[in-house]
PDB file of N, CA and C in Angstrom:
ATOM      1  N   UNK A   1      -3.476 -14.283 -21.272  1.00  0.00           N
ATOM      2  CA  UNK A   1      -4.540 -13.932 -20.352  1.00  0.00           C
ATOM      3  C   UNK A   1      -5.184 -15.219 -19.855  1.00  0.00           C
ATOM      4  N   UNK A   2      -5.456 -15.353 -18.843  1.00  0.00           N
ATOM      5  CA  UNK A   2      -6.050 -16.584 -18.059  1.00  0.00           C
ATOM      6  C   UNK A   2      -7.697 -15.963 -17.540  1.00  0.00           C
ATOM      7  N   UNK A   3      -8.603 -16.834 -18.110  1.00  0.00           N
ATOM      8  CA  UNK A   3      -9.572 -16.483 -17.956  1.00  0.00           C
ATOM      9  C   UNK A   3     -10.759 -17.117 -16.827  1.00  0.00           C
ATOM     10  N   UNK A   4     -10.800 -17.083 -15.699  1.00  0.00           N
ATOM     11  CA  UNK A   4     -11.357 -18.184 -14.915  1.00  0.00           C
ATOM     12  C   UNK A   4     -12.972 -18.109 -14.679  1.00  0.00           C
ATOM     13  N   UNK A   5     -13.214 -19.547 -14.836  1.00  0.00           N
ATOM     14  CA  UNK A   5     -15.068 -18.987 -14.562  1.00  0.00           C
ATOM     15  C   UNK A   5     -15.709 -19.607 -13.293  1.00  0.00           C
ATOM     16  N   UNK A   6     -16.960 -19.531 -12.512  1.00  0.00           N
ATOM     17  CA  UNK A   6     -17.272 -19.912 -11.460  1.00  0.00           C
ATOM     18  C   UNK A   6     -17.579 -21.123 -11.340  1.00  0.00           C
ATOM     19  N   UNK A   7     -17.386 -22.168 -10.564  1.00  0.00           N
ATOM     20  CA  UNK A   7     -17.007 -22.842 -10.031  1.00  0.00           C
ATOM     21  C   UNK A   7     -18.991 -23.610 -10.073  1.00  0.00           C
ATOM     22  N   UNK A   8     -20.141 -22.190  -9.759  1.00  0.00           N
ATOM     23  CA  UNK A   8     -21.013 -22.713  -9.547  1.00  0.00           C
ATOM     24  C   UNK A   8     -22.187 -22.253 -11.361  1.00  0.00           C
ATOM     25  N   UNK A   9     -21.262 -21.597 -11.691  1.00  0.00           N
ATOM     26  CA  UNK A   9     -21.786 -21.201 -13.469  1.00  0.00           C
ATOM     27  C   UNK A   9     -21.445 -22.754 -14.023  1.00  0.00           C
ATOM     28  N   UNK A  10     -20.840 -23.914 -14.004  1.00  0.00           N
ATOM     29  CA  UNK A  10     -20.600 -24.992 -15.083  1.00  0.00           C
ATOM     30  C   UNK A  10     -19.561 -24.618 -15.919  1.00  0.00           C
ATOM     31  N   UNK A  11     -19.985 -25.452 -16.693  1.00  0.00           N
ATOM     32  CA  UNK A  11     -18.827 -24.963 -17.761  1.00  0.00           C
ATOM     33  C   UNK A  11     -19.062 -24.741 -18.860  1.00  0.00           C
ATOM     34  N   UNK A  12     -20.187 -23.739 -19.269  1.00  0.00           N
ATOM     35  CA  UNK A  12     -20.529 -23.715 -20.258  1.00  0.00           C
ATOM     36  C   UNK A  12     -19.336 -22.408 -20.750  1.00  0.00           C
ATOM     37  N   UNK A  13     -19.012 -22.212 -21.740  1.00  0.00           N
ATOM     38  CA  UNK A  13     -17.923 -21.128 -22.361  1.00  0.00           C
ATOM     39  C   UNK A  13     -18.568 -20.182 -22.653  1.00  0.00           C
ATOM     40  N   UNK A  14     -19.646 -19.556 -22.921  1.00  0.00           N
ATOM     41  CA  UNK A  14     -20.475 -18.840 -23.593  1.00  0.00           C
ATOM     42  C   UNK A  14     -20.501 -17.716 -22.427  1.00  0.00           C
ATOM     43  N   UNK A  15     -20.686 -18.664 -20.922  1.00  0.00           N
ATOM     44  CA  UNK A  15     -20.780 -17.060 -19.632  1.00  0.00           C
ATOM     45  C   UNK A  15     -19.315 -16.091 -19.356  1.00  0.00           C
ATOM     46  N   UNK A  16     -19.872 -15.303 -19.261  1.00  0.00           N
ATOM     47  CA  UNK A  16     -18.620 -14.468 -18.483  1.00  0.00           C
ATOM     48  C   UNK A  16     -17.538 -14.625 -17.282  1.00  0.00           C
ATOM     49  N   UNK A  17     -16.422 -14.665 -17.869  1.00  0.00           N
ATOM     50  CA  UNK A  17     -15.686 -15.850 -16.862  1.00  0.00           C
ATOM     51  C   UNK A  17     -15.508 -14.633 -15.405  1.00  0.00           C
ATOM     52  N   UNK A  18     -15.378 -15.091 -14.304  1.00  0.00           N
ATOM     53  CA  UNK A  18     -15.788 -14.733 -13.017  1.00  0.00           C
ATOM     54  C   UNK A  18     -14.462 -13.757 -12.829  1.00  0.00           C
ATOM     55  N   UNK A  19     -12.903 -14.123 -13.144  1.00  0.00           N
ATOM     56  CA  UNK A  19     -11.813 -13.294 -12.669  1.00  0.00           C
ATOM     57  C   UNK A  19     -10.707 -13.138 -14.088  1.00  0.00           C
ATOM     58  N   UNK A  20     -10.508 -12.505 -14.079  1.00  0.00           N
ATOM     59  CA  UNK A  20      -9.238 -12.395 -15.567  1.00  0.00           C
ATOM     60  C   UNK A  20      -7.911 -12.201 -15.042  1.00  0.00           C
ATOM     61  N   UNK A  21      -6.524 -12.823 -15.264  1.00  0.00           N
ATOM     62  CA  UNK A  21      -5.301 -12.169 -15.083  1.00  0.00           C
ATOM     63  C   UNK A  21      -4.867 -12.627 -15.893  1.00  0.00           C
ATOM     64  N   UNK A  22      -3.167 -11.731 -15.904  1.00  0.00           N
ATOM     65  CA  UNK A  22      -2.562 -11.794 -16.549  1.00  0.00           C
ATOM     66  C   UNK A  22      -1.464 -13.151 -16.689  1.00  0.00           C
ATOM     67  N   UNK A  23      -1.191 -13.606 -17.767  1.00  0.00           N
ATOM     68  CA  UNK A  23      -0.424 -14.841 -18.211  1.00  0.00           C
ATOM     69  C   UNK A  23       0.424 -15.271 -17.212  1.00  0.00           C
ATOM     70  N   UNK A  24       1.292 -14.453 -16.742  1.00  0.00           N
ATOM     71  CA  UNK A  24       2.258 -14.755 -16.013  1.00  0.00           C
ATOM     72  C   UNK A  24       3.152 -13.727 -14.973  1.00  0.00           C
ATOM     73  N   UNK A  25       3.664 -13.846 -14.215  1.00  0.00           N
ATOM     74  CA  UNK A  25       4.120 -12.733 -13.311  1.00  0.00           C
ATOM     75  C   UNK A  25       4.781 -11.568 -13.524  1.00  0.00           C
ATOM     76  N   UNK A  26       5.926 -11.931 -14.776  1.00  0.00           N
ATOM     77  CA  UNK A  26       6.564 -10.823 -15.331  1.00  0.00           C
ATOM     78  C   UNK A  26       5.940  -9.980 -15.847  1.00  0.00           C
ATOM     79  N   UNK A  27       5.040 -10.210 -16.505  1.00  0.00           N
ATOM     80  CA  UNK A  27       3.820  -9.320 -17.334  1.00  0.00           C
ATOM     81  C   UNK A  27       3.194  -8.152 -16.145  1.00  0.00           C
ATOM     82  N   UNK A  28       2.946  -8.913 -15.280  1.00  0.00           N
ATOM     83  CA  UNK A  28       2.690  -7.862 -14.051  1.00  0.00           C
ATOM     84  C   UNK A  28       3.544  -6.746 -13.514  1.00  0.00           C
ATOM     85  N   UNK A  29       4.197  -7.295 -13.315  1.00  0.00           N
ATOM     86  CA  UNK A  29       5.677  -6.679 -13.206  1.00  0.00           C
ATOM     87  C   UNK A  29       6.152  -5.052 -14.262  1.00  0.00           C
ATOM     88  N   UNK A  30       5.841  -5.924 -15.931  1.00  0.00           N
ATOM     89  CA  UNK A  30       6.287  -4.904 -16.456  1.00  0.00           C
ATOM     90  C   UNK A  30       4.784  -3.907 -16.891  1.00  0.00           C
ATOM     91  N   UNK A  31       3.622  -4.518 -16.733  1.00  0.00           N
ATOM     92  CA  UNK A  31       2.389  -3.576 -17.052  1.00  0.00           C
ATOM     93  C   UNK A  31       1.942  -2.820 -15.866  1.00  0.00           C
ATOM     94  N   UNK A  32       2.157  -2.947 -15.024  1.00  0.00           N
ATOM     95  CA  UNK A  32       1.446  -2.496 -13.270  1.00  0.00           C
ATOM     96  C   UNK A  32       2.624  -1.626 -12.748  1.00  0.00           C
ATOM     97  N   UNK A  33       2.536  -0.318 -12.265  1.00  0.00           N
ATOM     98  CA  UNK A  33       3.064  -0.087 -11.266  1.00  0.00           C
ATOM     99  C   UNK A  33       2.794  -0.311 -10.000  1.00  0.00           C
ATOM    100  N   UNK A  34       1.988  -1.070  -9.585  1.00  0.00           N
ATOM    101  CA  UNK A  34       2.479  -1.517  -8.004  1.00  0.00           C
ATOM    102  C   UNK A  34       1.344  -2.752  -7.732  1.00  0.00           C
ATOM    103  N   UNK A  35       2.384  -4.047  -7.814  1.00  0.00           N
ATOM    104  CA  UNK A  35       1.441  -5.338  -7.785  1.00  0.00           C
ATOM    105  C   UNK A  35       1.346  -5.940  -6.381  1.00  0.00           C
ATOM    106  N   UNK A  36      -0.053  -6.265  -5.889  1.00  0.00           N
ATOM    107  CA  UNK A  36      -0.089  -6.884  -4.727  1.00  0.00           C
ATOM    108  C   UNK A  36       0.500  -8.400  -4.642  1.00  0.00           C
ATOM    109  N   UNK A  37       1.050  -8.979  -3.448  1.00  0.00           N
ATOM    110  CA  UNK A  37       1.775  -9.753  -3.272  1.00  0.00           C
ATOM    111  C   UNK A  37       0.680 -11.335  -3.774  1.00  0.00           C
ATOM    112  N   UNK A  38      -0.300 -10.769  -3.312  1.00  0.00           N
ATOM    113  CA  UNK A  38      -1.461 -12.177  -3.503  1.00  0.00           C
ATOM    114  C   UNK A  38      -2.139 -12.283  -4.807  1.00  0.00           C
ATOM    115  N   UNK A  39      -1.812 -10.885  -5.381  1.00  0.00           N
ATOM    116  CA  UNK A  39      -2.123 -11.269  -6.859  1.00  0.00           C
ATOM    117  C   UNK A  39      -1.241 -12.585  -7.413  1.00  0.00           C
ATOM    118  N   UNK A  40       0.399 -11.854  -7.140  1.00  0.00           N
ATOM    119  CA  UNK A  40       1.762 -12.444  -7.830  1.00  0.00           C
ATOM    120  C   UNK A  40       1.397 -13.585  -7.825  1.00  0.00           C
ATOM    121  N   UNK A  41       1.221 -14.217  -6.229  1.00  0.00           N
ATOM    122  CA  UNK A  41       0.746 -15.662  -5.908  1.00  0.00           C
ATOM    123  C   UNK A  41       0.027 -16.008  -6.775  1.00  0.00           C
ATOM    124  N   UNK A  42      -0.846 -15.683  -7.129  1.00  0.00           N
ATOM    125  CA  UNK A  42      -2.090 -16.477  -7.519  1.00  0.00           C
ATOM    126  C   UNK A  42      -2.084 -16.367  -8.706  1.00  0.00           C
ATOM    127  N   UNK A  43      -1.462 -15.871  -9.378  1.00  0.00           N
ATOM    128  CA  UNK A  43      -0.928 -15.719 -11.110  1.00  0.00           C
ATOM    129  C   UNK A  43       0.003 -16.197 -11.401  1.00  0.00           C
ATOM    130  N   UNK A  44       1.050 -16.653 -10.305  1.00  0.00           N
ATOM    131  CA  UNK A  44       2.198 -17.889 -10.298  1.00  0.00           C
ATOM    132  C   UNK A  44       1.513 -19.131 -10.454  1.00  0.00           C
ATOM    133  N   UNK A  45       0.667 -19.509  -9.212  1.00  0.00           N
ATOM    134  CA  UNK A  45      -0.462 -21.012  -9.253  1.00  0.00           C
ATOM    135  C   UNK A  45      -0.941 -20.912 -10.468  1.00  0.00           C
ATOM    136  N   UNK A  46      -2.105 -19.855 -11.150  1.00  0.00           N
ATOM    137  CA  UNK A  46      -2.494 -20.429 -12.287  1.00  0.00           C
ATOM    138  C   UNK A  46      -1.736 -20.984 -13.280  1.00  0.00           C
ATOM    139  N   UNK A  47      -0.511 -19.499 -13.510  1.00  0.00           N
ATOM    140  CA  UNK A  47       0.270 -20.434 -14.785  1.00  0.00           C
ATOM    141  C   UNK A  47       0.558 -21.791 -14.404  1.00  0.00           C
ATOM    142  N   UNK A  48       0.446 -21.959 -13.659  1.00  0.00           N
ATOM    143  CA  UNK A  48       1.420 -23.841 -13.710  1.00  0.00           C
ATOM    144  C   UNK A  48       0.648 -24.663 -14.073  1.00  0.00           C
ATOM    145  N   UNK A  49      -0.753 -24.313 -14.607  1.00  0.00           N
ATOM    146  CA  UNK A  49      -1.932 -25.470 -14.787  1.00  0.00           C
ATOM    147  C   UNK A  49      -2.340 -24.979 -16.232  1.00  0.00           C
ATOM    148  N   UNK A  50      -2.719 -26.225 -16.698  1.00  0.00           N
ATOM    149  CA  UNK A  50      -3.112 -25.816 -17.934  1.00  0.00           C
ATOM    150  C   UNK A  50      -4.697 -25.450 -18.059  1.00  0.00           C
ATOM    151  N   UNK A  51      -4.799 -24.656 -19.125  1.00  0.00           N
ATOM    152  CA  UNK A  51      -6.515 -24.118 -19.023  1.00  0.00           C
ATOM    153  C   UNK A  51      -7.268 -24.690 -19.017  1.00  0.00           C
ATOM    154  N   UNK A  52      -8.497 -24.675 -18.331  1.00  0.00           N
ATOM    155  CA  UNK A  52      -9.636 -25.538 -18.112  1.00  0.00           C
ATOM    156  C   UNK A  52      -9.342 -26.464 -16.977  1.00  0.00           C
ATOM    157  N   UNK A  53      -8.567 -26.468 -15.994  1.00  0.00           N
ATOM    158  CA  UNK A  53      -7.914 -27.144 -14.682  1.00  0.00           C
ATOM    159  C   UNK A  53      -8.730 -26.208 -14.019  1.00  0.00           C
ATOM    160  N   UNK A  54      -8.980 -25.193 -13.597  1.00  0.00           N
ATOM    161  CA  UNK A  54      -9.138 -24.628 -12.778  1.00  0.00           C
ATOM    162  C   UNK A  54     -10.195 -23.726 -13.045  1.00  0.00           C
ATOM    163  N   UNK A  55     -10.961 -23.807 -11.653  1.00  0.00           N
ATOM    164  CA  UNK A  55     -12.623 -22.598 -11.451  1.00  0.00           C
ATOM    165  C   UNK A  55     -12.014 -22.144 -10.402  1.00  0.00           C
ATOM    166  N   UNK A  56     -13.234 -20.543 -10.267  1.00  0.00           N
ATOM    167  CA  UNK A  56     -13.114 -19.755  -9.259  1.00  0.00           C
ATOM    168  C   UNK A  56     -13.799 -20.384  -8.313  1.00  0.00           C
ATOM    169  N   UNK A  57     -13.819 -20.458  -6.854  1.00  0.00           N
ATOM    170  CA  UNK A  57     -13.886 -21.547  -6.045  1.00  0.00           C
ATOM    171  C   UNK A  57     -15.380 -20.468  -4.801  1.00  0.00           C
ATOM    172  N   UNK A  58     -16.468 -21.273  -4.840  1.00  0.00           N
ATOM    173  CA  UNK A  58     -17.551 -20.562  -3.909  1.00  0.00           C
ATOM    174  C   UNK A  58     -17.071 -20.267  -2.645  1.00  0.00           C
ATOM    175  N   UNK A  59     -16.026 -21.117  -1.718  1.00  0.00           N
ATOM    176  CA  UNK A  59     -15.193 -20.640  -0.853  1.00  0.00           C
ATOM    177  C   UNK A  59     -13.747 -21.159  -1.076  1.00  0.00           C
ATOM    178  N   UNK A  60     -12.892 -20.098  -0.428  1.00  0.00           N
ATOM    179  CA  UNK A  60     -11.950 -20.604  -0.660  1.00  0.00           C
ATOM    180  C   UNK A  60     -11.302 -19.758  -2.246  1.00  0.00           C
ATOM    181  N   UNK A  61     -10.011 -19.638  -3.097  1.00  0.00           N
ATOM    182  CA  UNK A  61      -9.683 -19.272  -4.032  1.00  0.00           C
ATOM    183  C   UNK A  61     -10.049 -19.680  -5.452  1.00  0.00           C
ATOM    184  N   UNK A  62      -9.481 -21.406  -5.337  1.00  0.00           N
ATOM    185  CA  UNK A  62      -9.501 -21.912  -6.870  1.00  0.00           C
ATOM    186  C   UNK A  62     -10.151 -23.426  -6.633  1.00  0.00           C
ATOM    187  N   UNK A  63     -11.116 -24.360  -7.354  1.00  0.00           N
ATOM    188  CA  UNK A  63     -11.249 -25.465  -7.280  1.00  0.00           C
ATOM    189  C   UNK A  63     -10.476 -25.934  -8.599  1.00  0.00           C
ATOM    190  N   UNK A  64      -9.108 -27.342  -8.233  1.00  0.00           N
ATOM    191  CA  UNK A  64      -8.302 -27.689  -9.062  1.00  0.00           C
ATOM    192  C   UNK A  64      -9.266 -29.170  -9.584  1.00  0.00           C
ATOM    193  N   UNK A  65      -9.401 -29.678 -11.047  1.00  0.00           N
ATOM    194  CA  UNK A  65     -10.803 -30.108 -11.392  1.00  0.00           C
ATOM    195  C   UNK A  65     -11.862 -30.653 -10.657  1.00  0.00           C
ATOM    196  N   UNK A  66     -12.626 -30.001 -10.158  1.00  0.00           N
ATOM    197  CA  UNK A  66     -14.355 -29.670  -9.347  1.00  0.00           C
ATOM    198  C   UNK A  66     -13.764 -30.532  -8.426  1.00  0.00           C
ATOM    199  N   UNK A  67     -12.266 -31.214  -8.262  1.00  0.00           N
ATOM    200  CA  UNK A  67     -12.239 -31.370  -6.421  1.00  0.00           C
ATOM    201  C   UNK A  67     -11.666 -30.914  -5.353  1.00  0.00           C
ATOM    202  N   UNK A  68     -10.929 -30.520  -5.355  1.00  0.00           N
ATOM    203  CA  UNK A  68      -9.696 -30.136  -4.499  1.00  0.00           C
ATOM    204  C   UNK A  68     -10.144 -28.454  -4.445  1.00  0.00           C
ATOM    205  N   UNK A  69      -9.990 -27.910  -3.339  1.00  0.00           N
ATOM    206  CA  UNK A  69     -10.326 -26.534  -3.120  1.00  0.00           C
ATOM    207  C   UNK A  69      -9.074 -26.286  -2.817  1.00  0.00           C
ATOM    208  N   UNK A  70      -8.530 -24.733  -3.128  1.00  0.00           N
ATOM    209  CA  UNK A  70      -7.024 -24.571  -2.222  1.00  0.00           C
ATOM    210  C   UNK A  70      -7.120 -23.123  -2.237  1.00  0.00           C
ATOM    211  N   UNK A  71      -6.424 -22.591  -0.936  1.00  0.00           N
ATOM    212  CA  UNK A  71      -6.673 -21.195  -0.606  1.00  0.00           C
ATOM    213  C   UNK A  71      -5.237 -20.534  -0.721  1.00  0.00           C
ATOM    214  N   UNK A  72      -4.721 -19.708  -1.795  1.00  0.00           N
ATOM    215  CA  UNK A  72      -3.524 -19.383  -1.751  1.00  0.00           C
ATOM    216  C   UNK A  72      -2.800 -17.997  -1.034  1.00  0.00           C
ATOM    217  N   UNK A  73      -1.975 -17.735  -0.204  1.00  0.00           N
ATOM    218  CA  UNK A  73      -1.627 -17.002   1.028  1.00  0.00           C
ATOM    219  C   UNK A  73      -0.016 -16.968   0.905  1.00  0.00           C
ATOM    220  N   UNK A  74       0.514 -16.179   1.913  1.00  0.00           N
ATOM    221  CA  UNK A  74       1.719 -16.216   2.935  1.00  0.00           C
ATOM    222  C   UNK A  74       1.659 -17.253   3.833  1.00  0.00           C
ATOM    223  N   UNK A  75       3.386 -17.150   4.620  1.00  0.00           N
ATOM    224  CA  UNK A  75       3.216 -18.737   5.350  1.00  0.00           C
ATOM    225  C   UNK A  75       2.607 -18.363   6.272  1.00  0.00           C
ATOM    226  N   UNK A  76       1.840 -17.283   7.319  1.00  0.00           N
ATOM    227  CA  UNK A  76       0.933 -17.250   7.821  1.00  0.00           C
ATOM    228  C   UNK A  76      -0.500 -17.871   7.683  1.00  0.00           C
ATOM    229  N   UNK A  77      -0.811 -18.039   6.244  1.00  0.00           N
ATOM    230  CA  UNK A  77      -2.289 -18.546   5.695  1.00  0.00           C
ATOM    231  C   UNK A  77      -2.832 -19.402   6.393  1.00  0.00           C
ATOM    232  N   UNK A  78      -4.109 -19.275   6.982  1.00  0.00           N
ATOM    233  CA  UNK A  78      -4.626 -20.155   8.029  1.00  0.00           C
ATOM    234  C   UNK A  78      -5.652 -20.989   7.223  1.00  0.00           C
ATOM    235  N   UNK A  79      -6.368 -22.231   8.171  1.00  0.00           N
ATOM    236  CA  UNK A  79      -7.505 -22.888   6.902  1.00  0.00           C
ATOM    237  C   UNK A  79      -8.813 -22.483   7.525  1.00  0.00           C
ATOM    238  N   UNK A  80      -9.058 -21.007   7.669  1.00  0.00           N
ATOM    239  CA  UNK A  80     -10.072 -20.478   8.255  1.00  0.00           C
ATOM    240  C   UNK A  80     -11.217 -20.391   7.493  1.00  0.00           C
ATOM    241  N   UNK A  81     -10.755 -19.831   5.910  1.00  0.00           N
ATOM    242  CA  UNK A  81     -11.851 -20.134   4.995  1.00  0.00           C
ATOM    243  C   UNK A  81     -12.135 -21.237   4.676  1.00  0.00           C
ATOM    244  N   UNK A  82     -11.510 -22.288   4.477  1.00  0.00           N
ATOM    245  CA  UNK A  82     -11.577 -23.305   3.995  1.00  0.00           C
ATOM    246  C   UNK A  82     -11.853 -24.840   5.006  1.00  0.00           C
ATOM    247  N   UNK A  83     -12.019 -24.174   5.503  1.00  0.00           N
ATOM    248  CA  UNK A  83     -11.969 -25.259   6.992  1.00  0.00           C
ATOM    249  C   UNK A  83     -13.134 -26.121   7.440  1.00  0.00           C
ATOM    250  N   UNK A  84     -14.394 -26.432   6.645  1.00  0.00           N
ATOM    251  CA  UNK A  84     -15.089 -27.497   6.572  1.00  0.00           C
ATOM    252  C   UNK A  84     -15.294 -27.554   5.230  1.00  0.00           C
ATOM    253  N   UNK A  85     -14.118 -27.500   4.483  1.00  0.00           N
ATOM    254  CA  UNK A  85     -14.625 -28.605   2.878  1.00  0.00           C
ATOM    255  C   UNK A  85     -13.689 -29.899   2.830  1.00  0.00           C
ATOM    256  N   UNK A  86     -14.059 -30.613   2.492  1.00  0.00           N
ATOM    257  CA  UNK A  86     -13.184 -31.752   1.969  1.00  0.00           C
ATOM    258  C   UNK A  86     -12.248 -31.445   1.112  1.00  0.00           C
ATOM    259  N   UNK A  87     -11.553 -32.041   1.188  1.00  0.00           N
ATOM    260  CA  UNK A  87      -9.997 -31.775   0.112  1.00  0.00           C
ATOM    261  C   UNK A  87     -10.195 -30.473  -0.191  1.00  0.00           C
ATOM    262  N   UNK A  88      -9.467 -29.912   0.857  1.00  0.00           N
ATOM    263  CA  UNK A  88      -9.210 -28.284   1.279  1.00  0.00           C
ATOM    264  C   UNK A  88      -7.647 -28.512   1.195  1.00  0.00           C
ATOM    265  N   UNK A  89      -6.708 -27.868   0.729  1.00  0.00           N
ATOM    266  CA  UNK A  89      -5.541 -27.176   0.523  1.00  0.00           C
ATOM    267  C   UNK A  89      -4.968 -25.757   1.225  1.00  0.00           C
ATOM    268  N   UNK A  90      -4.044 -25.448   1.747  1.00  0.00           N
ATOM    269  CA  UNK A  90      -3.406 -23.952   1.371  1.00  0.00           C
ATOM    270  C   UNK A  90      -2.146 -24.602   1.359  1.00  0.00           C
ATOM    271  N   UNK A  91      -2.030 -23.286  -0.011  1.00  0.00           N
ATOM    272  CA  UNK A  91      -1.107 -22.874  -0.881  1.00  0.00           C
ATOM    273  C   UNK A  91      -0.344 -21.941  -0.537  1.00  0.00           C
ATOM    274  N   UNK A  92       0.958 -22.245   0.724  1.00  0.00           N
ATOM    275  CA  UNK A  92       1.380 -21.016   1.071  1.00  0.00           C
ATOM    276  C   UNK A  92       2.829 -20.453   0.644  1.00  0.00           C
ATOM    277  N   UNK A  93       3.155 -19.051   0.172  1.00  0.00           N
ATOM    278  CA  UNK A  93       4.500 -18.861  -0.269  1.00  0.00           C
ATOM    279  C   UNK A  93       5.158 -18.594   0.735  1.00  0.00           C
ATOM    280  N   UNK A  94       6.623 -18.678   1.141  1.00  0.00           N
ATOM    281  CA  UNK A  94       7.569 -18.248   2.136  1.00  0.00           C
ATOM    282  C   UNK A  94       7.573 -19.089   2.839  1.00  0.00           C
ATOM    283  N   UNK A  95       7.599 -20.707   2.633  1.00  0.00           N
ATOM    284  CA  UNK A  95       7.286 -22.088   3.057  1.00  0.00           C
ATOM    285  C   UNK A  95       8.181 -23.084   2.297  1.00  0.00           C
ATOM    286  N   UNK A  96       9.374 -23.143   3.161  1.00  0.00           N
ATOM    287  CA  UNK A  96      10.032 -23.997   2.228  1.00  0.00           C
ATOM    288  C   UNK A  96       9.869 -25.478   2.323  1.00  0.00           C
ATOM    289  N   UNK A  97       8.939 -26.106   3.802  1.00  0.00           N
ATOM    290  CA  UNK A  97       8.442 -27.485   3.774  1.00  0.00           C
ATOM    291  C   UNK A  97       6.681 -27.357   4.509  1.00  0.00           C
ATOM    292  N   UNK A  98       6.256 -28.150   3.520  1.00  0.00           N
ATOM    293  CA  UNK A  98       4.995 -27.926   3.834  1.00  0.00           C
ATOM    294  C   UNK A  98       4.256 -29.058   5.065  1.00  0.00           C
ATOM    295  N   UNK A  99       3.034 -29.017   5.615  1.00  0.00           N
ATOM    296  CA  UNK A  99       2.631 -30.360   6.665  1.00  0.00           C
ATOM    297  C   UNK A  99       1.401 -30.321   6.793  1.00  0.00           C
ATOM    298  N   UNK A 100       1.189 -31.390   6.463  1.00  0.00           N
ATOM    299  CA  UNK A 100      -0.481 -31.723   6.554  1.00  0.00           C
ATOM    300  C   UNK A 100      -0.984 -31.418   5.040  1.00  0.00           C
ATOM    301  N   UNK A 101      -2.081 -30.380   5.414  1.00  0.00           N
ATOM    302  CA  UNK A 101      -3.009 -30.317   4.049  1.00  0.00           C
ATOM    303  C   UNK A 101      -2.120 -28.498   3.591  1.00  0.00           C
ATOM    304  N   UNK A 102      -1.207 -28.309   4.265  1.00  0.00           N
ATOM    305  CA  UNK A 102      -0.217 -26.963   4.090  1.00  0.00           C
ATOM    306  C   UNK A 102       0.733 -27.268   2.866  1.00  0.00           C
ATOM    307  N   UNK A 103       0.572 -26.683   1.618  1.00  0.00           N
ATOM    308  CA  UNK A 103       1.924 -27.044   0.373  1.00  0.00           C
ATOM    309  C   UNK A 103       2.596 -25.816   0.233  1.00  0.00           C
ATOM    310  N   UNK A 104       3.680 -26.143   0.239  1.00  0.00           N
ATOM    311  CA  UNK A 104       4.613 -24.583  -0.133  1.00  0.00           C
ATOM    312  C   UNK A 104       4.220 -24.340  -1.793  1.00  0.00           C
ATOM    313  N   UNK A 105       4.321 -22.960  -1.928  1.00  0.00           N
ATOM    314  CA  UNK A 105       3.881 -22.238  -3.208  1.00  0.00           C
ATOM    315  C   UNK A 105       5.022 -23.014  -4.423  1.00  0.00           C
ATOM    316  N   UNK A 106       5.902 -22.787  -3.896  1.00  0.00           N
ATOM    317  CA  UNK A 106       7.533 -23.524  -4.921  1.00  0.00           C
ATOM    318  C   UNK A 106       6.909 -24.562  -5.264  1.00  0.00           C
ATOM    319  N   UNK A 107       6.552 -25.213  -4.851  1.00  0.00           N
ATOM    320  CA  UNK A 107       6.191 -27.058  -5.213  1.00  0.00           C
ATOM    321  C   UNK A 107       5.665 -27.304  -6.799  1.00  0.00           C
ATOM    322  N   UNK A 108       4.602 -25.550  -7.144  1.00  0.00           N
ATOM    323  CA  UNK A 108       3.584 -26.167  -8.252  1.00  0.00           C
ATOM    324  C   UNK A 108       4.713 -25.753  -9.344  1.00  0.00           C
ATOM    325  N   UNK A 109       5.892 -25.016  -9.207  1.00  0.00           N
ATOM    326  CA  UNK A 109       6.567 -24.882 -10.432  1.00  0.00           C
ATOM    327  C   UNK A 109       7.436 -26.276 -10.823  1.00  0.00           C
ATOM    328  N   UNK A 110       7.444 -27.101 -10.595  1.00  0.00           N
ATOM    329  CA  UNK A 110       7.343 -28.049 -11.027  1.00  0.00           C
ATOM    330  C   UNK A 110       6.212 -28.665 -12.029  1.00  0.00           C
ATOM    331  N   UNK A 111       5.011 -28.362 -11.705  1.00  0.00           N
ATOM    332  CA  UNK A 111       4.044 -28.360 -12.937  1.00  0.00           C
ATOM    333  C   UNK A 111       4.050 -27.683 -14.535  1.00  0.00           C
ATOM    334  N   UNK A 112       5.420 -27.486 -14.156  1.00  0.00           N
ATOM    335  CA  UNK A 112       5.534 -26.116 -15.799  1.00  0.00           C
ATOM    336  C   UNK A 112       5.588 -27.107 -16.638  1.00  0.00           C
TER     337      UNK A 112
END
């Protein structure tokens, strides 16, 4: 279970962490009958980081440690939410080369 907390709570361990999922994608797969595509995403990104890398992000999805914001999507994903923060990211799947501040989703499994 991956437990994420807000971004604007600190880091104290004691609060209630902001979003919960599950470990990893297969788990979804075999506990859920019918998983949304942006969950999968975004439960693929977490596993690849180890715990305590990552808060739930005030805009935007995830802040990767308190700098980097990244918004994770399809290769449609625009930087509409994210589009006046500094070191803003999207994280898009169905992207096999990424450009600019755009990373294909494949890239972070390399972080395993």
């Amino acid at each position: 279970m991956n437990l994420l907390r807000s971004q604007a709570k600190g880091d104290n361990i004691l609060t209630k962490p902001e979003k919960h999922y599950l470990a990893n994608t297969n788990l979804h797969y075999a506990y859920c009958d019918h998983s949304e595509i942006g969950t999968i995403r975004e439960v693929f990104f977490i596993s690849m980081f180890k715990e305590g890398r990552l808060q739930v992000a005030n805009k935007g999805d995830f802040v990767i440690d308190g700098k980097h914001t990244v918004e994770v999507g399809g290769r449609k994903k625009s930087f509409k939410q994210i589009k006046d923060l500094p070191n803003s990211f999207v994280i898009a799947d169905d992207l096999e080369i990424g450009e600019g501040n755009k990373i294909p989703l494949w890239l972070f499994g390399f972080l395993y």
